[in-house]
C-alpha atoms as a PDB file:
ATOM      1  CA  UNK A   1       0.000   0.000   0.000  1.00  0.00           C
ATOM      2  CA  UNK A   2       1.628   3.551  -0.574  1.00  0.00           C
ATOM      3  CA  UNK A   3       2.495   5.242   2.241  1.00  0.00           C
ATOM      4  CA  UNK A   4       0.104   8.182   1.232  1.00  0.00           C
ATOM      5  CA  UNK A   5      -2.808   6.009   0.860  1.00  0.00           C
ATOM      6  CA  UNK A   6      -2.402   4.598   4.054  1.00  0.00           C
ATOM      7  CA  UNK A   7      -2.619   7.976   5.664  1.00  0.00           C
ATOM      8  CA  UNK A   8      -6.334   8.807   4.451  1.00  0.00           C
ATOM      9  CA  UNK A   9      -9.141   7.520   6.004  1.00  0.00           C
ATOM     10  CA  UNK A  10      -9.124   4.410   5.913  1.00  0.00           C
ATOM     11  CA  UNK A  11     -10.344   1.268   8.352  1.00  0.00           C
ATOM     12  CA  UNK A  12      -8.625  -2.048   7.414  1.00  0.00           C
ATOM     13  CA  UNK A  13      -9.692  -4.259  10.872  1.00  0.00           C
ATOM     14  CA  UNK A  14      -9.811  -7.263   8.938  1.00  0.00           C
ATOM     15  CA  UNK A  15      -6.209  -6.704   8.152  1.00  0.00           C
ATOM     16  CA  UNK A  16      -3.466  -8.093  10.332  1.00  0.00           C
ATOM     17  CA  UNK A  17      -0.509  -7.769   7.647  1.00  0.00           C
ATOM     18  CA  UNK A  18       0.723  -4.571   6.142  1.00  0.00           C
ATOM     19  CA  UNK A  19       3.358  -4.274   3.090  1.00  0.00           C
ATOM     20  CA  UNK A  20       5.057  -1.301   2.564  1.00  0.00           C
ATOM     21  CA  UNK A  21       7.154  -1.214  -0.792  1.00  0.00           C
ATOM     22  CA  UNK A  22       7.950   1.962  -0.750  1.00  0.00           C
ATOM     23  CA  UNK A  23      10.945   4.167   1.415  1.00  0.00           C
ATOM     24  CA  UNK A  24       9.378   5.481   4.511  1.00  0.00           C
ATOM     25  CA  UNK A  25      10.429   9.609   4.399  1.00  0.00           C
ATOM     26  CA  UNK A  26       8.114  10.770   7.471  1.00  0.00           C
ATOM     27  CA  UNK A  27       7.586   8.836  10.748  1.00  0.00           C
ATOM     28  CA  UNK A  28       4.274  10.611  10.952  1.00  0.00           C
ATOM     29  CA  UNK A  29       2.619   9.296   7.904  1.00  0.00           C
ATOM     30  CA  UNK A  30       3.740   5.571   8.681  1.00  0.00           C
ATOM     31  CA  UNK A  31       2.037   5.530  11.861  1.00  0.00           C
ATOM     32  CA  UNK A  32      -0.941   6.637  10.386  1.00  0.00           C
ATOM     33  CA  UNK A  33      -0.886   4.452   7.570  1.00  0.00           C
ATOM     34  CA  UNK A  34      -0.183   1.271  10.343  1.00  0.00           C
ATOM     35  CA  UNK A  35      -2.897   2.908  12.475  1.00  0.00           C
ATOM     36  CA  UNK A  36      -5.286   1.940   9.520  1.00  0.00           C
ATOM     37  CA  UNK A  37      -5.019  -1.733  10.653  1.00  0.00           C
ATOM     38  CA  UNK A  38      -4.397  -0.986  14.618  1.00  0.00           C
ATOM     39  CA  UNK A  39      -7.968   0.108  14.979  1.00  0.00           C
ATOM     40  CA  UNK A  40     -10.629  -0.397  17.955  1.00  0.00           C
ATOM     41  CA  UNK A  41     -11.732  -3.958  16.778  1.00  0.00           C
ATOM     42  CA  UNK A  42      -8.383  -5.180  15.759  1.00  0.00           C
ATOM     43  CA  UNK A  43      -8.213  -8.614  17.471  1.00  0.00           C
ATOM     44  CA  UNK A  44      -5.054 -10.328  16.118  1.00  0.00           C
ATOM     45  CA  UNK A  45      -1.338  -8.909  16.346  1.00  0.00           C
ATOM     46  CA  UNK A  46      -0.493  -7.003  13.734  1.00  0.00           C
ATOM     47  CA  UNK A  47       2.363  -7.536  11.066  1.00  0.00           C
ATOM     48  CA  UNK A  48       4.168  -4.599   9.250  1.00  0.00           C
ATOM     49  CA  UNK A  49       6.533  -5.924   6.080  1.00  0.00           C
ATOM     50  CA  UNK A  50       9.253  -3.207   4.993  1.00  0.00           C
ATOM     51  CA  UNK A  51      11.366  -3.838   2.129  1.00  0.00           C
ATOM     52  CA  UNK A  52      14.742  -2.105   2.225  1.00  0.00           C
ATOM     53  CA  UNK A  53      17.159  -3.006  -0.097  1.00  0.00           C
ATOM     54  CA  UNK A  54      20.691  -3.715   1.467  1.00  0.00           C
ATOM     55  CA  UNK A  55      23.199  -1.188   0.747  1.00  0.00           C
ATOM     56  CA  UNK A  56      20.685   1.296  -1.178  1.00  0.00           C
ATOM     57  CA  UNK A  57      19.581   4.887  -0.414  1.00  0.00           C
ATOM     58  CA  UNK A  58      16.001   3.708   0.647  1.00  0.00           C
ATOM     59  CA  UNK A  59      18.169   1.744   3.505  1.00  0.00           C
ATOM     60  CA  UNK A  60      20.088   4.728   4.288  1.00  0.00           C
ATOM     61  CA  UNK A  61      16.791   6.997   4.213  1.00  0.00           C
ATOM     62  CA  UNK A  62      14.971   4.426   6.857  1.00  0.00           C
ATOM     63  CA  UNK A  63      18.170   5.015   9.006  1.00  0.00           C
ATOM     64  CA  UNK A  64      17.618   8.927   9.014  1.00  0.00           C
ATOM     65  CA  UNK A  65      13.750   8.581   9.985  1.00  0.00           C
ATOM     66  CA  UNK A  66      14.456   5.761  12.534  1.00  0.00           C
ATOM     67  CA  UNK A  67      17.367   7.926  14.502  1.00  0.00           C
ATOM     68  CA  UNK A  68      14.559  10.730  14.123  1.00  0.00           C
ATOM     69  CA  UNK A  69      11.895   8.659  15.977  1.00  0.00           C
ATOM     70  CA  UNK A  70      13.852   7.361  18.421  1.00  0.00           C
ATOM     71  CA  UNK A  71      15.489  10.615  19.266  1.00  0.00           C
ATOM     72  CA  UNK A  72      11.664  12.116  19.786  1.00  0.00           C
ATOM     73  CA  UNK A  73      10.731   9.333  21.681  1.00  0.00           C
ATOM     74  CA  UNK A  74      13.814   9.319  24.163  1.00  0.00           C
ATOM     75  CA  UNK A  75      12.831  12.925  24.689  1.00  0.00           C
ATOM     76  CA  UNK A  76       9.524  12.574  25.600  1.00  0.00           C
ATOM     77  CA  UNK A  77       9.804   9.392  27.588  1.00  0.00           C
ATOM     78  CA  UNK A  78      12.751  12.240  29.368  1.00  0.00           C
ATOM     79  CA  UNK A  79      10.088  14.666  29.774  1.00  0.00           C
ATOM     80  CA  UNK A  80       7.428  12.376  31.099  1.00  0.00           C
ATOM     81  CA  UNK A  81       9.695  11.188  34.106  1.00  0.00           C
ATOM     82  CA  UNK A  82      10.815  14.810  34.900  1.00  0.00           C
ATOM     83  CA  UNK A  83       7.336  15.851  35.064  1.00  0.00           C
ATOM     84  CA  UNK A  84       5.881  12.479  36.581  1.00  0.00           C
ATOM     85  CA  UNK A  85       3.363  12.462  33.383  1.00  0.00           C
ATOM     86  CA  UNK A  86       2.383   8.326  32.958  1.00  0.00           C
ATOM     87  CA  UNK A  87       2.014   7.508  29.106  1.00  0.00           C
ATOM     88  CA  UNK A  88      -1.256   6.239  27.975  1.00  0.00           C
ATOM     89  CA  UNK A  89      -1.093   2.950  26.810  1.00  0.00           C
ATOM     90  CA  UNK A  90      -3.880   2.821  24.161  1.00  0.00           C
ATOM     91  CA  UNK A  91      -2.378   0.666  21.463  1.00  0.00           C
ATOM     92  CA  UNK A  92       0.914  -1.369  20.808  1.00  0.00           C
ATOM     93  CA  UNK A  93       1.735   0.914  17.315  1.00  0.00           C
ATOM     94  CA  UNK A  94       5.212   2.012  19.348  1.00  0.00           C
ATOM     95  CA  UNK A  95       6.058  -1.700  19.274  1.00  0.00           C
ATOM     96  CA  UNK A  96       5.173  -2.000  16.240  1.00  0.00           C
ATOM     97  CA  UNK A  97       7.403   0.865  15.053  1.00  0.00           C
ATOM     98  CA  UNK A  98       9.814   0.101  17.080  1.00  0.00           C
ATOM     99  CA  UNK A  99      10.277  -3.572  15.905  1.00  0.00           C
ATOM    100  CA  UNK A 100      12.772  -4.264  13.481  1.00  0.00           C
ATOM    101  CA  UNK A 101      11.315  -3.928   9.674  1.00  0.00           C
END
């Protein structure tokens, strides 16, 4: 699915498998594009595919975005035990980012 599609609207519970072909640019627009199958309803585990071809500028490109994400999250996981703010814990999607693609 492109990444752009993913990001509009729609409601895919019956999926539990997602295949992105495409580079992922923004971290934004992939978790909204896996949030189309991580829905209220979803009851099996999800699966996110991500081809990346070794040594190419796609791989490099994931790199970037991933350092990105991580950064952000380390920062407000930082700012969360400074303040004593608890995360909500609505869905799994940071595991699911997280995971290795």
């Amino acid at each position: 699915m492109p990444l752009r599609m993913g990001a509009n609207g729609l409601n895919l519970t019956q999926a539990n498998h997602i295949v992105f072909m495409e580079p992922i640019t923004e971290m934004s627009v992939f978790a909204q594009a896996v949030g189309r199958i991580d829905r209220i309803g979803q009851r099996r585990a999800i699966t996110v595919h991500n081809f990346v071809v070794k040594g190419s500028i796609e791989e490099e490109i994931y790199g970037i975005v991933n350092r990105g994400y991580e950064q952000s999250k380390w920062t407000l996981n930082t700012l969360r035990e400074v303040f004593g703010i608890q995360p909500r814990n609505l869905t799994e999607t940071d595991d699911i980012l997280l995971a290795e693609l």
